[in-house]
PDB file of N, CA and C in Angstrom:
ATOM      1  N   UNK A   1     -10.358 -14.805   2.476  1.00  0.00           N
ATOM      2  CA  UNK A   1      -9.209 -14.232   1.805  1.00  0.00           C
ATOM      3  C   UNK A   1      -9.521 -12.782   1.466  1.00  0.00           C
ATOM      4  N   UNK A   2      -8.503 -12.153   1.967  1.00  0.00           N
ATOM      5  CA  UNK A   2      -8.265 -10.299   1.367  1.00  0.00           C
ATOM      6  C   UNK A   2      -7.290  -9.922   0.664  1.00  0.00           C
ATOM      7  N   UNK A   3      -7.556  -9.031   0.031  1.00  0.00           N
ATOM      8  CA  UNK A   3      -7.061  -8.058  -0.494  1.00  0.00           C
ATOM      9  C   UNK A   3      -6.610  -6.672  -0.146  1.00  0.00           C
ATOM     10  N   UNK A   4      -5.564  -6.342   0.705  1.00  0.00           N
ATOM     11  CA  UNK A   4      -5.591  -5.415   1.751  1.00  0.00           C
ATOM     12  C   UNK A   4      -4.399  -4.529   0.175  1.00  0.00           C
ATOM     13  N   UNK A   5      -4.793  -2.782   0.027  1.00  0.00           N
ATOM     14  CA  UNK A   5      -4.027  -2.360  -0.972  1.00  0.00           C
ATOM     15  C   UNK A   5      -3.676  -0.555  -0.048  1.00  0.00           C
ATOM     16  N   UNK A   6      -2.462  -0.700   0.293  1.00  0.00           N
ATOM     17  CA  UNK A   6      -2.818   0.354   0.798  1.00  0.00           C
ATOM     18  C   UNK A   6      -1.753   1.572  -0.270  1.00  0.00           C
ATOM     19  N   UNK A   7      -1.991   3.017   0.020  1.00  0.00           N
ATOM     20  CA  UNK A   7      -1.102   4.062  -1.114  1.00  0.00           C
ATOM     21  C   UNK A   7      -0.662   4.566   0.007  1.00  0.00           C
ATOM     22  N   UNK A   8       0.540   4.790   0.386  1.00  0.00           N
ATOM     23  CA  UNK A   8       1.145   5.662   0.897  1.00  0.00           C
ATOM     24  C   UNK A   8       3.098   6.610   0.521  1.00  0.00           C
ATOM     25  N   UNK A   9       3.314   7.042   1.114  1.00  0.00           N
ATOM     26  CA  UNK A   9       3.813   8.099   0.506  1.00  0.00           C
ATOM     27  C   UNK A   9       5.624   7.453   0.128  1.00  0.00           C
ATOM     28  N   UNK A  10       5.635   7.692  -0.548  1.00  0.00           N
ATOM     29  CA  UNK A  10       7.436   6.961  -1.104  1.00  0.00           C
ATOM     30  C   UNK A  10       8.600   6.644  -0.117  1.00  0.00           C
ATOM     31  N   UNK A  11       8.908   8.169   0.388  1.00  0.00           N
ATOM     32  CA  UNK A  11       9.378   8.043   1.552  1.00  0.00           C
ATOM     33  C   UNK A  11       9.568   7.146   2.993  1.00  0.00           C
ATOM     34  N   UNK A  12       8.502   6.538   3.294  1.00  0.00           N
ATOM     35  CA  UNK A  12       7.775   5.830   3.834  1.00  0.00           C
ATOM     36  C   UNK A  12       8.004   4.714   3.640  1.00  0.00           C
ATOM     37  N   UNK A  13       8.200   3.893   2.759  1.00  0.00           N
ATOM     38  CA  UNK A  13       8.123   2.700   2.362  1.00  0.00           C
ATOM     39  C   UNK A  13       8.833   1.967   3.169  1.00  0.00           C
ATOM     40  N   UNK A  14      10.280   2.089   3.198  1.00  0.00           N
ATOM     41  CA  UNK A  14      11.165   1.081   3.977  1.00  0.00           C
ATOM     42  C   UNK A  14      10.306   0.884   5.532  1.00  0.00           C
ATOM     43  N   UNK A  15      10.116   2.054   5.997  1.00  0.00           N
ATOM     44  CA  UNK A  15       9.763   1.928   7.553  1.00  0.00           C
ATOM     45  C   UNK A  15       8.327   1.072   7.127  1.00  0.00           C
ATOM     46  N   UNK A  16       7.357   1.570   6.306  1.00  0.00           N
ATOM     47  CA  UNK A  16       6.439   0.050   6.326  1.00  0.00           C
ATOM     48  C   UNK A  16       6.830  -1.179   5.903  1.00  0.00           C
ATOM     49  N   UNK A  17       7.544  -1.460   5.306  1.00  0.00           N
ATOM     50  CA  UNK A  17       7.690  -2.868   5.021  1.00  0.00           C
ATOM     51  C   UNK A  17       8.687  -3.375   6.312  1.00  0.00           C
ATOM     52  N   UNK A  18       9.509  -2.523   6.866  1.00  0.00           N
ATOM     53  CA  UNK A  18       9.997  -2.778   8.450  1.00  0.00           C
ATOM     54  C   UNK A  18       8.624  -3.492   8.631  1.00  0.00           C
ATOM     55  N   UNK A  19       7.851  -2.828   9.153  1.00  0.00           N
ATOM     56  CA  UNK A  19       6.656  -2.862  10.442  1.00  0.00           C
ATOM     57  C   UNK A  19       5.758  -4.304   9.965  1.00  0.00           C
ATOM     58  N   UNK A  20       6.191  -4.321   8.167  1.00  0.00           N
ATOM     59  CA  UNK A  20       5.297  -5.584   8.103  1.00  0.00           C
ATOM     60  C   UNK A  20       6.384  -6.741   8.377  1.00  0.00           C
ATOM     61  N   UNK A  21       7.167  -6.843   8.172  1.00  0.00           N
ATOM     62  CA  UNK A  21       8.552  -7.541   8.184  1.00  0.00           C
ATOM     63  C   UNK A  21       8.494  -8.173   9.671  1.00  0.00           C
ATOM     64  N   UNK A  22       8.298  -7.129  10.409  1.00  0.00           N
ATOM     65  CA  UNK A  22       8.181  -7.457  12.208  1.00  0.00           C
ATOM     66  C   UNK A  22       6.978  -7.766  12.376  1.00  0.00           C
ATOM     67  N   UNK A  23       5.657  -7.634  11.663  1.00  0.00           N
ATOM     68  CA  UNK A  23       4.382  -8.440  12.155  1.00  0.00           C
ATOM     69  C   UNK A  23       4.417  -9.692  11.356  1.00  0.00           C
ATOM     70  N   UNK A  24       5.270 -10.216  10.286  1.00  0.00           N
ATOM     71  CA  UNK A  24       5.804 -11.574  10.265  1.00  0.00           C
ATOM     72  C   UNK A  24       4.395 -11.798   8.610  1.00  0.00           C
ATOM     73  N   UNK A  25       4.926 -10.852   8.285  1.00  0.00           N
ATOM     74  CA  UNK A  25       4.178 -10.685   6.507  1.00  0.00           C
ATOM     75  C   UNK A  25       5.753 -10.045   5.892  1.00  0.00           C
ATOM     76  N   UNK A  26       5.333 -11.099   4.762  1.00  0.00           N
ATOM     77  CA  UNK A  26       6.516 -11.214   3.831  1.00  0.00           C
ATOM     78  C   UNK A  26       6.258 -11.162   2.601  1.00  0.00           C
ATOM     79  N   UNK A  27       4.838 -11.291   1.976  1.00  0.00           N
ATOM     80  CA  UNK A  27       4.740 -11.215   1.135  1.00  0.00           C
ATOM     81  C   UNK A  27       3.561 -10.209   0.198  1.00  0.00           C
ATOM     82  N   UNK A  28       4.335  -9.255  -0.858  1.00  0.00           N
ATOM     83  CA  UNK A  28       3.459  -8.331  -1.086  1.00  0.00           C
ATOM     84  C   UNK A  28       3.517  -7.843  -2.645  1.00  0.00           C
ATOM     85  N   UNK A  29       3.326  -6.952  -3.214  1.00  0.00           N
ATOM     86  CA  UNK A  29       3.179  -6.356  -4.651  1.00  0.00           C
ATOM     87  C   UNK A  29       3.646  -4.684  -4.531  1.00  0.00           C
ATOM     88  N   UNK A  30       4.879  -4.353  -5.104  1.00  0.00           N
ATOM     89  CA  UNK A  30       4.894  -3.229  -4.650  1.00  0.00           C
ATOM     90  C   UNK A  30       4.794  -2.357  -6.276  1.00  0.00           C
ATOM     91  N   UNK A  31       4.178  -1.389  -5.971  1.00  0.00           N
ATOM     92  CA  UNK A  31       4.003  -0.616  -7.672  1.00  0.00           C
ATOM     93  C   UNK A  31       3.950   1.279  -7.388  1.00  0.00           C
ATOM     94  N   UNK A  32       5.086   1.882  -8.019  1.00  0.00           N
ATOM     95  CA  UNK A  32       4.859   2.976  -7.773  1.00  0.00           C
ATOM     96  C   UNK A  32       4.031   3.993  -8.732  1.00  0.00           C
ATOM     97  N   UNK A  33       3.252   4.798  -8.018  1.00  0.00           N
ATOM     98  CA  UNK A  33       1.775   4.919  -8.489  1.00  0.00           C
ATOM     99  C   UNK A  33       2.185   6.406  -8.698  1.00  0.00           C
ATOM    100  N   UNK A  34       1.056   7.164  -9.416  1.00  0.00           N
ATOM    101  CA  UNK A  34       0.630   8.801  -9.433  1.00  0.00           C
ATOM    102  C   UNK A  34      -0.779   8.822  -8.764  1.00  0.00           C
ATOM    103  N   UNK A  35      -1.148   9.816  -7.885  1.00  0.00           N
ATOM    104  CA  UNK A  35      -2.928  10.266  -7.367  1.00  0.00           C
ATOM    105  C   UNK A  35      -3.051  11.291  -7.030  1.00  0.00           C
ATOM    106  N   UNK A  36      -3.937  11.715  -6.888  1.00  0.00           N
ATOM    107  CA  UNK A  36      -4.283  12.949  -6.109  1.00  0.00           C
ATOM    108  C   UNK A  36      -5.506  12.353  -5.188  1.00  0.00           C
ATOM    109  N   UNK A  37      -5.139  13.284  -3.760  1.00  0.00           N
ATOM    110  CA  UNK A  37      -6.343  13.103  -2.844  1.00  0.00           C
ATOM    111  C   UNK A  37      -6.767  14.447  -2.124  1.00  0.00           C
ATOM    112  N   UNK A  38      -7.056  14.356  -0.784  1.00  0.00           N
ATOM    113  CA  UNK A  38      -6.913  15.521  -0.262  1.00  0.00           C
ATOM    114  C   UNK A  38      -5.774  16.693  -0.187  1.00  0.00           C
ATOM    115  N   UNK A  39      -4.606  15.890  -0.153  1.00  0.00           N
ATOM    116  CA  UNK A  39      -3.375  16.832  -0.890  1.00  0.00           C
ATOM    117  C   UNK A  39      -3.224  17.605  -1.882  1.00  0.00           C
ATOM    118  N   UNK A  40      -3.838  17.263  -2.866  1.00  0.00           N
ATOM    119  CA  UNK A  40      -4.460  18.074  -4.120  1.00  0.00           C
ATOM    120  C   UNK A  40      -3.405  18.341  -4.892  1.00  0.00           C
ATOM    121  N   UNK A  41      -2.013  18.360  -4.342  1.00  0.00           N
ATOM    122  CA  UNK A  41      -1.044  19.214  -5.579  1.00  0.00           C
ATOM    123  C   UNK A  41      -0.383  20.095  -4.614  1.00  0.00           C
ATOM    124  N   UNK A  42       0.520  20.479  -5.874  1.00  0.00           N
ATOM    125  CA  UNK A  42       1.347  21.917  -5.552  1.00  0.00           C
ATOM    126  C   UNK A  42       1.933  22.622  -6.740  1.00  0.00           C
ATOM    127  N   UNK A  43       2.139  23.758  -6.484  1.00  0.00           N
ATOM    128  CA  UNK A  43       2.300  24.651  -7.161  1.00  0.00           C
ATOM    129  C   UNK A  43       4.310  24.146  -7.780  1.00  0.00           C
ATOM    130  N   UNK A  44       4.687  24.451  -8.695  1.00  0.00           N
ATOM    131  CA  UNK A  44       6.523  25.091  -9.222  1.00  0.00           C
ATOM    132  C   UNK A  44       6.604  25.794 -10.088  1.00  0.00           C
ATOM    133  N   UNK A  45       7.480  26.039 -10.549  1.00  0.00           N
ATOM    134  CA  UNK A  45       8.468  27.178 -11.137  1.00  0.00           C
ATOM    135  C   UNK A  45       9.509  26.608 -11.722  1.00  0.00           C
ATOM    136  N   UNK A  46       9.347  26.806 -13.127  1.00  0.00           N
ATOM    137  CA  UNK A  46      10.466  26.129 -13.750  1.00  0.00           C
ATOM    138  C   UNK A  46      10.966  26.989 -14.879  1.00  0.00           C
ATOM    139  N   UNK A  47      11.927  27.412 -14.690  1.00  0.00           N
ATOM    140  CA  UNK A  47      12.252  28.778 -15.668  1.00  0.00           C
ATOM    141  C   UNK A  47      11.391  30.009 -15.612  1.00  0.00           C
ATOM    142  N   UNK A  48      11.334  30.191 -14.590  1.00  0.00           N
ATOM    143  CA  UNK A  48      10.053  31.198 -14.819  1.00  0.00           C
ATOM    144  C   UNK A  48       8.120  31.273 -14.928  1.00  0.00           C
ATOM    145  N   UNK A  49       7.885  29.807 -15.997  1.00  0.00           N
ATOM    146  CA  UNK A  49       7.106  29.253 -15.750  1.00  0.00           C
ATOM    147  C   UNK A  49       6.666  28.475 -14.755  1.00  0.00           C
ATOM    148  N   UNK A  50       5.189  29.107 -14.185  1.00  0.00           N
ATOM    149  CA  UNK A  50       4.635  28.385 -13.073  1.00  0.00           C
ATOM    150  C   UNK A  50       3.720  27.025 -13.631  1.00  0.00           C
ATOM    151  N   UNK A  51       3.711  26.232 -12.954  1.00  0.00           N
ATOM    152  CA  UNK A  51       2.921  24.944 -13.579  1.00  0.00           C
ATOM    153  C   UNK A  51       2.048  24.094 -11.886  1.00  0.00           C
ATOM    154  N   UNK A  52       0.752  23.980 -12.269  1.00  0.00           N
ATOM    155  CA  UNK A  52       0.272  22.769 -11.174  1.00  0.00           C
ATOM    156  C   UNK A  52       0.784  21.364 -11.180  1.00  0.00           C
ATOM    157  N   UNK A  53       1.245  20.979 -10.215  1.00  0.00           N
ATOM    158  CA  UNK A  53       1.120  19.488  -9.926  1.00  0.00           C
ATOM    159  C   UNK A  53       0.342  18.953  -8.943  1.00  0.00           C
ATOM    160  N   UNK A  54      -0.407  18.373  -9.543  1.00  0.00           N
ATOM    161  CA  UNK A  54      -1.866  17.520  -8.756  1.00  0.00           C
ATOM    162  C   UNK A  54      -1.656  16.324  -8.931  1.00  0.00           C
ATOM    163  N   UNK A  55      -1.147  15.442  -9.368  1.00  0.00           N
ATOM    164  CA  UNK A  55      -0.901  13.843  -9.118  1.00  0.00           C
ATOM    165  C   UNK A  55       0.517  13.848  -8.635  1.00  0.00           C
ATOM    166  N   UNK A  56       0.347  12.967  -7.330  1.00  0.00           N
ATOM    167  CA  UNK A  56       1.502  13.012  -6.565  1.00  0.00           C
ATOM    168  C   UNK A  56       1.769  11.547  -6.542  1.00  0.00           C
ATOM    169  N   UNK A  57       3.502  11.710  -6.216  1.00  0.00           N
ATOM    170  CA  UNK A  57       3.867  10.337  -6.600  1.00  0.00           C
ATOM    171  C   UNK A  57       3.379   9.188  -4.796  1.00  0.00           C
ATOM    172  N   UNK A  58       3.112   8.405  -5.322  1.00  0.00           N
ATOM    173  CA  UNK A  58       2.832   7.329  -3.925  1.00  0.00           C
ATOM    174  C   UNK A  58       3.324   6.087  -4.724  1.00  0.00           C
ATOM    175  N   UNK A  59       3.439   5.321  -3.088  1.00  0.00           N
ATOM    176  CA  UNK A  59       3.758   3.545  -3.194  1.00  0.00           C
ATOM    177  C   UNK A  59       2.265   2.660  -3.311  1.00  0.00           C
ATOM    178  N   UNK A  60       1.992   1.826  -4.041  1.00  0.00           N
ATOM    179  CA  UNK A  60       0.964   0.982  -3.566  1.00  0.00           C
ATOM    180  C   UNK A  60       1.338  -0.052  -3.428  1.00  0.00           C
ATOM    181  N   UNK A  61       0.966  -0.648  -2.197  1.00  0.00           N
ATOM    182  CA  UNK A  61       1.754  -2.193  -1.732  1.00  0.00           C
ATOM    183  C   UNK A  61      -0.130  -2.867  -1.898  1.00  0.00           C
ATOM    184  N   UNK A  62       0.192  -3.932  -2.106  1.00  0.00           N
ATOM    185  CA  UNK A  62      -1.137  -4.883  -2.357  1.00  0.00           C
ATOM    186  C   UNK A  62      -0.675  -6.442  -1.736  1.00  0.00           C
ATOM    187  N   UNK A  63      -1.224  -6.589  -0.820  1.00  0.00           N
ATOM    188  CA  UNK A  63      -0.833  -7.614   0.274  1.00  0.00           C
ATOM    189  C   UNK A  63      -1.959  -8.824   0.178  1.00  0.00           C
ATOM    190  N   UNK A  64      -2.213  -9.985  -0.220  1.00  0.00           N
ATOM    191  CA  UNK A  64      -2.968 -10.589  -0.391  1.00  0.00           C
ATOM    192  C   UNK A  64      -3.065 -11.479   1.486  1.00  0.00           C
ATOM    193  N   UNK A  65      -3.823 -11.852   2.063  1.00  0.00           N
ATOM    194  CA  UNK A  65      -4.037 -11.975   3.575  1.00  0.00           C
ATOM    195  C   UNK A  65      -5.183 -13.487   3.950  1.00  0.00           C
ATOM    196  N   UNK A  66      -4.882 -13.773   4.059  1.00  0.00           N
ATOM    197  CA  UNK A  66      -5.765 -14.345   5.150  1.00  0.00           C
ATOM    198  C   UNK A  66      -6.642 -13.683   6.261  1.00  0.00           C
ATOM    199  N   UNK A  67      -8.415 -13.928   6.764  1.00  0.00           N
ATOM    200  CA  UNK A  67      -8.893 -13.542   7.340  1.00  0.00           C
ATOM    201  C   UNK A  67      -8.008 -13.228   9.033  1.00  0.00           C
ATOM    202  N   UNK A  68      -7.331 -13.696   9.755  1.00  0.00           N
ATOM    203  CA  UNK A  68      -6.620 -13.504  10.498  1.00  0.00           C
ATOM    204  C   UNK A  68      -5.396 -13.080  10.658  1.00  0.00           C
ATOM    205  N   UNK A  69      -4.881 -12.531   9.142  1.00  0.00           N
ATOM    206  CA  UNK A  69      -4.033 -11.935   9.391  1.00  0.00           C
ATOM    207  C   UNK A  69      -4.491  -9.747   8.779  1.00  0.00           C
ATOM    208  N   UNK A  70      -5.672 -10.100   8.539  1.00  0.00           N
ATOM    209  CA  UNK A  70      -5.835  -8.601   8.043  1.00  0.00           C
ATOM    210  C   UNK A  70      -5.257  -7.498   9.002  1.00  0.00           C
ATOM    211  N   UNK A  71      -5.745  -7.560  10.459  1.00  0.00           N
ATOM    212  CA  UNK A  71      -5.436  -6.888  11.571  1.00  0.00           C
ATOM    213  C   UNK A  71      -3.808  -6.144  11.821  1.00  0.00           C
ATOM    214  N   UNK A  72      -3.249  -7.042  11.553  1.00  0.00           N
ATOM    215  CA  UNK A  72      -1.762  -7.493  11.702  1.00  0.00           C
ATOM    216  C   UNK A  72      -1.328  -6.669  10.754  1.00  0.00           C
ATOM    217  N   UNK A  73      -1.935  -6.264   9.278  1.00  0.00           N
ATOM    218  CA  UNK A  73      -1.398  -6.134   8.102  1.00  0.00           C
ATOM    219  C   UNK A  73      -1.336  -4.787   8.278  1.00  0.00           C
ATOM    220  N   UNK A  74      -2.921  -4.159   8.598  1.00  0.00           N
ATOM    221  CA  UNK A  74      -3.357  -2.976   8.260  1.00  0.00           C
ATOM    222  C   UNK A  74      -2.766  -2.177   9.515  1.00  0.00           C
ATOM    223  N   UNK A  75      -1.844  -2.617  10.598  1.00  0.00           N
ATOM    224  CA  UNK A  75      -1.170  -2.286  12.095  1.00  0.00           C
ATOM    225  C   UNK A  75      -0.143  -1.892  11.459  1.00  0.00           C
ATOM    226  N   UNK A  76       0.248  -2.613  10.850  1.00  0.00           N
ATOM    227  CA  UNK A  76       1.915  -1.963  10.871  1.00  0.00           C
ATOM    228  C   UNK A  76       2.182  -1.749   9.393  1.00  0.00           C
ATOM    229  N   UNK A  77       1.067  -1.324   8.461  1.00  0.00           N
ATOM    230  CA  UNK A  77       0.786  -0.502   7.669  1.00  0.00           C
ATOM    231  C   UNK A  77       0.988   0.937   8.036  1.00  0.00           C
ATOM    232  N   UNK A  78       0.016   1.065   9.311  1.00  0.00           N
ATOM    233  CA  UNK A  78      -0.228   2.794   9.432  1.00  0.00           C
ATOM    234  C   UNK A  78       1.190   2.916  10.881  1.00  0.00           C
ATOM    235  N   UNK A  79       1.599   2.109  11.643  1.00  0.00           N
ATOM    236  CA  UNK A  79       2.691   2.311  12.152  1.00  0.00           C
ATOM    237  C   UNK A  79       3.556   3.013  11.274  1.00  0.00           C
ATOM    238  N   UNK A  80       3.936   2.504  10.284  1.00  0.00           N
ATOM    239  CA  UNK A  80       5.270   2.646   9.286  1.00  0.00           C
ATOM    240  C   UNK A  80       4.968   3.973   8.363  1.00  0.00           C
ATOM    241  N   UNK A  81       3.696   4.356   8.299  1.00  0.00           N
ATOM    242  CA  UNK A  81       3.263   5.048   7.355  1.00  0.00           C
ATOM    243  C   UNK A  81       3.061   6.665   8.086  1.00  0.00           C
ATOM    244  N   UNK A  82       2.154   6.146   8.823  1.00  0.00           N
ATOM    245  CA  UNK A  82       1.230   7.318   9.861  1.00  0.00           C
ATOM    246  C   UNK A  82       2.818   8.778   9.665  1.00  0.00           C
ATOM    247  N   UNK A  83       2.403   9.933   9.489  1.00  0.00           N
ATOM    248  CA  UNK A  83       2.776  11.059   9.757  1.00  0.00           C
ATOM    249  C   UNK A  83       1.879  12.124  10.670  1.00  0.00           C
ATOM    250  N   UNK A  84       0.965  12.059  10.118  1.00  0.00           N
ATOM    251  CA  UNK A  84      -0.440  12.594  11.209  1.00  0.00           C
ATOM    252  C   UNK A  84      -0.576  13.843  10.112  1.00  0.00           C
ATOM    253  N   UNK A  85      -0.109  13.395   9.080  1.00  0.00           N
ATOM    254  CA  UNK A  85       0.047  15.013   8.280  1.00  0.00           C
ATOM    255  C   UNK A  85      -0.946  14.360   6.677  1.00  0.00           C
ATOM    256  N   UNK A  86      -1.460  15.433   6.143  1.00  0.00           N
ATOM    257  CA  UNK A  86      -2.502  15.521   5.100  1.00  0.00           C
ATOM    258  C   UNK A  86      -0.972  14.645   3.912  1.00  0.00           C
ATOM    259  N   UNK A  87      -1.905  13.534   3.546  1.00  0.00           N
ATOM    260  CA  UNK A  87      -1.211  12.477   2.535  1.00  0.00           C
ATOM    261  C   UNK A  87      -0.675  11.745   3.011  1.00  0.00           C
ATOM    262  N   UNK A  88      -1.012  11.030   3.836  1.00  0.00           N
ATOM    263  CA  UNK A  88      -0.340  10.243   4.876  1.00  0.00           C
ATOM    264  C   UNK A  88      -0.569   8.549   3.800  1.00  0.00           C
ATOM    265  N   UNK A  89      -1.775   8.666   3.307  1.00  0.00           N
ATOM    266  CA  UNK A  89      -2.446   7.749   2.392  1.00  0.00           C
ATOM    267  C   UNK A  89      -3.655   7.082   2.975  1.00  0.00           C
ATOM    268  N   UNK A  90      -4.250   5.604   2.608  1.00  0.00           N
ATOM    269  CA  UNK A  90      -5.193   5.366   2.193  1.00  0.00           C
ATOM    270  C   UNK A  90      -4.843   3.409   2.592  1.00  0.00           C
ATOM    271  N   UNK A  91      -5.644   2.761   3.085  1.00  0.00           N
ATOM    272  CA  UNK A  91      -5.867   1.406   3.069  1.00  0.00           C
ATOM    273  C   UNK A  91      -7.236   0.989   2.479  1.00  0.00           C
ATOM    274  N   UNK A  92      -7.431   0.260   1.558  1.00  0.00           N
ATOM    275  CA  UNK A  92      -8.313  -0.209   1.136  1.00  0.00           C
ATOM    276  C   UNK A  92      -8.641  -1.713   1.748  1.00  0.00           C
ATOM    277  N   UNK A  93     -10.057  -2.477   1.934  1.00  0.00           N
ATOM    278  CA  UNK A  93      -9.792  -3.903   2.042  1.00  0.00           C
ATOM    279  C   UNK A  93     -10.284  -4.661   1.563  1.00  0.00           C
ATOM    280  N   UNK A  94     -10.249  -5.477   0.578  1.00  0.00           N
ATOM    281  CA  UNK A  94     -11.475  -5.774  -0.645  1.00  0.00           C
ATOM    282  C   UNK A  94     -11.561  -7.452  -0.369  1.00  0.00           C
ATOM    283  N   UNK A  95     -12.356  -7.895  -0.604  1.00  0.00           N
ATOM    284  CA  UNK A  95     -12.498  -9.536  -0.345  1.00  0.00           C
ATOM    285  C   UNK A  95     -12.276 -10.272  -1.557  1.00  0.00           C
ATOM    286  N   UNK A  96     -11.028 -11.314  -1.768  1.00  0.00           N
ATOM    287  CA  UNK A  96     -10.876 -12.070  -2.921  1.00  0.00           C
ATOM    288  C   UNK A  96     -11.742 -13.191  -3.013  1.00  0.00           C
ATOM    289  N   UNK A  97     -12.741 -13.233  -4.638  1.00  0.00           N
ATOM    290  CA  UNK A  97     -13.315 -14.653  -4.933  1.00  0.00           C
ATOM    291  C   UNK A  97     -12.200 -15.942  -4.449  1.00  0.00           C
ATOM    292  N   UNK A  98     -11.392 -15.713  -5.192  1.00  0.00           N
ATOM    293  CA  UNK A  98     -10.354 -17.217  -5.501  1.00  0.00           C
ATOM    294  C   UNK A  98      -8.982 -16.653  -5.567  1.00  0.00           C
ATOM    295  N   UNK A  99      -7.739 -17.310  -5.230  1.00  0.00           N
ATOM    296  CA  UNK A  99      -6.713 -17.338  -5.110  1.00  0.00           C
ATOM    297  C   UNK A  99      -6.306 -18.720  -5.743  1.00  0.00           C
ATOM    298  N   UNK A 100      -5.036 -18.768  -6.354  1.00  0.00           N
ATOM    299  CA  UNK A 100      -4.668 -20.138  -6.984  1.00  0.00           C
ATOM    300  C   UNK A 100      -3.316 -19.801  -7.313  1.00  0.00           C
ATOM    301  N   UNK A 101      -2.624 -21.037  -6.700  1.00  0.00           N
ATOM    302  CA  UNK A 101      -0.851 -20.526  -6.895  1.00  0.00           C
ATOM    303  C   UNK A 101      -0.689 -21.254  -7.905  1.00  0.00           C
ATOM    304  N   UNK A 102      -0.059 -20.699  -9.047  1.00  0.00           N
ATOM    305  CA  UNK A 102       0.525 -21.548  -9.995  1.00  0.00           C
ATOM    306  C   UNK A 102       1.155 -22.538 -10.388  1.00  0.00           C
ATOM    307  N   UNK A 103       2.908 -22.396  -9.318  1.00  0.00           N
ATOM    308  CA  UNK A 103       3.200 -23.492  -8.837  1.00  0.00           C
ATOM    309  C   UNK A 103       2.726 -24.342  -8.483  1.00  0.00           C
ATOM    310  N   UNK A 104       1.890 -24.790  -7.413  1.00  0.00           N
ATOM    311  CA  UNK A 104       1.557 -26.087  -7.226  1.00  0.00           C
ATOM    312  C   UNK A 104      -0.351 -26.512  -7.586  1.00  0.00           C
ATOM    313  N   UNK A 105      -0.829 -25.338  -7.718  1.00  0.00           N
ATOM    314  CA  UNK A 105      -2.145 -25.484  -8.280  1.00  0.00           C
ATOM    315  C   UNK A 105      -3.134 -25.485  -7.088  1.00  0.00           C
ATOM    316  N   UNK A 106      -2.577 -24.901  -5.397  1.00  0.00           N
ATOM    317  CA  UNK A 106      -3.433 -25.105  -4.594  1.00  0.00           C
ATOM    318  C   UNK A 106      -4.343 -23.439  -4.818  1.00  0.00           C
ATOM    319  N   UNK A 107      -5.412 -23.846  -4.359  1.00  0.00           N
ATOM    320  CA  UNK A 107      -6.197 -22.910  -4.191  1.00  0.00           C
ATOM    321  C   UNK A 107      -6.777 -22.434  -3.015  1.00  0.00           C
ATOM    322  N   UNK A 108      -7.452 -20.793  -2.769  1.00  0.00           N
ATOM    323  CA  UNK A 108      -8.011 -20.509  -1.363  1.00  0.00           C
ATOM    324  C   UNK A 108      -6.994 -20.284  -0.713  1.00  0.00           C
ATOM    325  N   UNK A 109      -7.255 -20.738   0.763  1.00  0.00           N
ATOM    326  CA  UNK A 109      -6.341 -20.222   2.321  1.00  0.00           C
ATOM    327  C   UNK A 109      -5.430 -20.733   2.180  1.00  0.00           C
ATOM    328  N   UNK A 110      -5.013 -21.872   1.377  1.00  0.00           N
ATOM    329  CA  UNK A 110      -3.678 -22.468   1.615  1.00  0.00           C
ATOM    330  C   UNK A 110      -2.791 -21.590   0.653  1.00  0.00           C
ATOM    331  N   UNK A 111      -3.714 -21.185  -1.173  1.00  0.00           N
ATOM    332  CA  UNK A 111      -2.583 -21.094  -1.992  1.00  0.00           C
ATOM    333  C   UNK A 111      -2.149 -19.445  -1.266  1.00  0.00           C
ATOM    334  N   UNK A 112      -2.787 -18.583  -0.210  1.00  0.00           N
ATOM    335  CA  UNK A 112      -2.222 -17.325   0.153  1.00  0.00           C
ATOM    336  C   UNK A 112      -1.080 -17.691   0.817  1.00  0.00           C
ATOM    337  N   UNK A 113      -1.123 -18.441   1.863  1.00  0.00           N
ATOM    338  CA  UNK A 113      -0.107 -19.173   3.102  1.00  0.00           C
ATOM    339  C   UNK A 113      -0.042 -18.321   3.909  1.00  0.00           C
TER     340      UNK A 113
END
């Protein structure tokens, strides 16, 4: 069992959850985030006053997976996402101890499905 969490850019979103939608993943955590990465920010102007902005807004989707479906996940993640341009975002893939669905109390590979 994984933990696949990837940040990518707001905009973006519908066309990834398309791409996961069509690799036949349905189920996910969506939370809209602030970061800074290599993008670093940008400069505005607001009345005159100039101000930095360095935390930029992103999506984080957190997809809980099965070992055979990681591949699948992290595909049409960067399909949907990919710009080829600086902030494109970030996939993480972390390995879960335990999983346990509440509803019915199964645990592991089954309670992900």
């Amino acid at each position: 069992m994984f933990l696949v969490t990837a940040m990518i850019q707001p905009q973006k979103f519908e066309e990834v959850k398309k791409a996961l939608f069509e690799a036949d993943i349905h189920k996910m955590t969506v939370t809209s985030v602030k970061g800074c990465g290599q993008q670093k920010g940008y400069e505005e102007s607001f009345r005159g006053v100039a101000s930095e902005v360095n935390l930029i807004n992103k999506i984080r989707l957190d997809i809980a997976v099965n070992k055979e479906y990681i591949d699948p996940t992290v595909d049409a993640i960067i399909k949907g996402a990919r710009t080829e341009t600086i902030g494109d975002g970030k996939i993480f893939i972390t390995e879960l101890k335990e999983c346990i669905r509440i509803r019915t109390g199964e645990k592991g590979h089954d309670a992900i499905g």
